[in-house]
Every structure is written in C-alpha cells, then in structure tokens.
Protein backbone atom coordinates (compact mmCIF):
# COMPACT_ATOMS: atom_id res chain seq x y z
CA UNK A 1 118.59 88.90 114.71
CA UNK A 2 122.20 89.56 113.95
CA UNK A 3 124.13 91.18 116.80
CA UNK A 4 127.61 90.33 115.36
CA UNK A 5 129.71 93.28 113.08
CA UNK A 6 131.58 91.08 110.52
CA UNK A 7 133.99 91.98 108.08
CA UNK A 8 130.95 92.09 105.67
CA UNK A 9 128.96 94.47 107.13
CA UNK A 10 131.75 96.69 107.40
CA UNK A 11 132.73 96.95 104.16
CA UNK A 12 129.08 97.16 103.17
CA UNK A 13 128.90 100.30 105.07
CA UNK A 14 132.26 101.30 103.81
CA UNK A 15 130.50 101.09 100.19
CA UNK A 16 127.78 102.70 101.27
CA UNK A 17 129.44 105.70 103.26
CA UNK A 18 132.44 106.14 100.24
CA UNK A 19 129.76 106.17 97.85
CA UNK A 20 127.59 108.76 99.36
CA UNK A 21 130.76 110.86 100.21
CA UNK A 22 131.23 111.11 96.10
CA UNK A 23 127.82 112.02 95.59
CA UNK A 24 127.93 115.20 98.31
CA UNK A 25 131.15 116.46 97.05
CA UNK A 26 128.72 117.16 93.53
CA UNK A 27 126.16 118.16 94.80
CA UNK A 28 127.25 121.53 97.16
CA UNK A 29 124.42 123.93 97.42
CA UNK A 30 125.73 127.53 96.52
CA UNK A 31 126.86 129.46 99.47
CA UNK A 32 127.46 126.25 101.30
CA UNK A 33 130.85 125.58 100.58
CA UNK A 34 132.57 126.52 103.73
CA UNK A 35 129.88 124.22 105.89
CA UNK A 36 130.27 121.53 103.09
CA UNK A 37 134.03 121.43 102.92
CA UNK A 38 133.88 120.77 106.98
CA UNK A 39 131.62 118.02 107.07
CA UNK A 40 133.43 116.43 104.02
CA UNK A 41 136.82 116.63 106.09
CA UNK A 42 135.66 114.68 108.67
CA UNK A 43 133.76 112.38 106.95
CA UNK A 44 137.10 111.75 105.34
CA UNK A 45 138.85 111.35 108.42
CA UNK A 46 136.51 109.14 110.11
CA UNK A 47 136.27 106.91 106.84
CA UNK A 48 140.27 107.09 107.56
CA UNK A 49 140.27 106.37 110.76
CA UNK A 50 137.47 103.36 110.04
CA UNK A 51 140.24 101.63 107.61
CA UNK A 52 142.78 102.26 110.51
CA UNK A 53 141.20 100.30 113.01
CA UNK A 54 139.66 97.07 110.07
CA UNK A 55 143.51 97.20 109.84
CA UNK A 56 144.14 96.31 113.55
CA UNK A 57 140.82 93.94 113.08
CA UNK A 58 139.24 96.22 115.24
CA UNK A 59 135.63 95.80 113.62
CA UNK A 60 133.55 97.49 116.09
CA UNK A 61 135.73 100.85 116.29
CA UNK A 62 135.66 100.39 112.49
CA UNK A 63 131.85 100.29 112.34
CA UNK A 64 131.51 103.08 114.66
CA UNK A 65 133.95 105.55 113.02
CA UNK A 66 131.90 104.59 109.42
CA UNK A 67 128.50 105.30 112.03
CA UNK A 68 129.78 108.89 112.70
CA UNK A 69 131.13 109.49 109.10
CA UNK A 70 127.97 108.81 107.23
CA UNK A 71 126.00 110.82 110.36
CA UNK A 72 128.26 113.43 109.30
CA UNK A 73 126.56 113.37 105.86
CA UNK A 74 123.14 112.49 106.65
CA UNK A 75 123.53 115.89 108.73
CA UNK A 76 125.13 118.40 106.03
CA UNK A 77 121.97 116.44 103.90
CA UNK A 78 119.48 117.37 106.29
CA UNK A 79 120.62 120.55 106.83
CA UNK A 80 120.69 121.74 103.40
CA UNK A 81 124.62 121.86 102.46
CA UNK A 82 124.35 119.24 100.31
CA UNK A 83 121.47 118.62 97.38
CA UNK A 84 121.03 115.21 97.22
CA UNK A 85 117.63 113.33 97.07
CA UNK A 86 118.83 109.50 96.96
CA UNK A 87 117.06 107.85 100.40
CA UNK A 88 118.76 104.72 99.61
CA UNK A 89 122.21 106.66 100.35
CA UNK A 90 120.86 109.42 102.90
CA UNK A 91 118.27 110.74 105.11
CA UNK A 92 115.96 112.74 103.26
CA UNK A 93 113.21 114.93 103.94
C-alpha cells in the first residue's frame, strides 16, 4: 500500500490532468460553451494553484488542488459539456 504523495505521483497526475484539460478544450459540445469555458477556468486555476504549492514543496496541497481540477473535468464530462469518450483520461458513462 502506498500512503506517501511523492514528487512522482504528482507530476503523474499533473500529466494526466494537463492532458485531459487539452482534450476538453476540443471537444465542447454545441451550446455548451458558457458551462465549458467555466469549468475550464478553474481547472486552470487549480492546475495553477497545484504548481504554486510543488513550488513551496507543498505536495499534498499540490495533489489536492490537481484532485479538484481533474474533478472539475470528470464533472463537465459527466455532465455532457464536454464529448470525450477516453476512460483512461475521464469518467465515462
């Protein structure tokens, strides 16, 4: 069991979250715009915030902030903002 956040795992999730941010801002569903252009602005901001605080070497408020960005876009996924279909990147039905 791992129970530790290393520098590692943060900037695996910081691949992972970065990359799935480029994929939603293709793939806006019509009509959606307004809804998608929130959730990516605060995805961007907590991805900003997450390379703030791996600055300070403040790991765990890293992790968390990259937590909430990429919950961001698992929730404009789920919701139908965004059409994207990759479960290795999101939460798809």
């Amino acid at each position: 069991m791992q129970n530790e956040i290393t520098l590692e795992k943060v900037e695996k999730y910081f691949n992972l979250t970065e990359t799935a941010l480029v994929e939603v801002k293709e793939k806006i569903i019509p009509g959606m715009e307004t809804d998608a252009h929130e959730i990516i602005e605060m995805v961007t901001n907590y991805i900003s915030d997450a390379h703030h605080f791996e600055e300070k070497e403040d790991l765990i408020n890293a992790f968390a902030a990259l937590n909430y960005a990429h919950g961001w876009l698992d929730s404009g996924v789920r919701l139908g903002i965004f059409d994207v279909h990759d479960d290795k990147l999101f939460t798809v039905k």
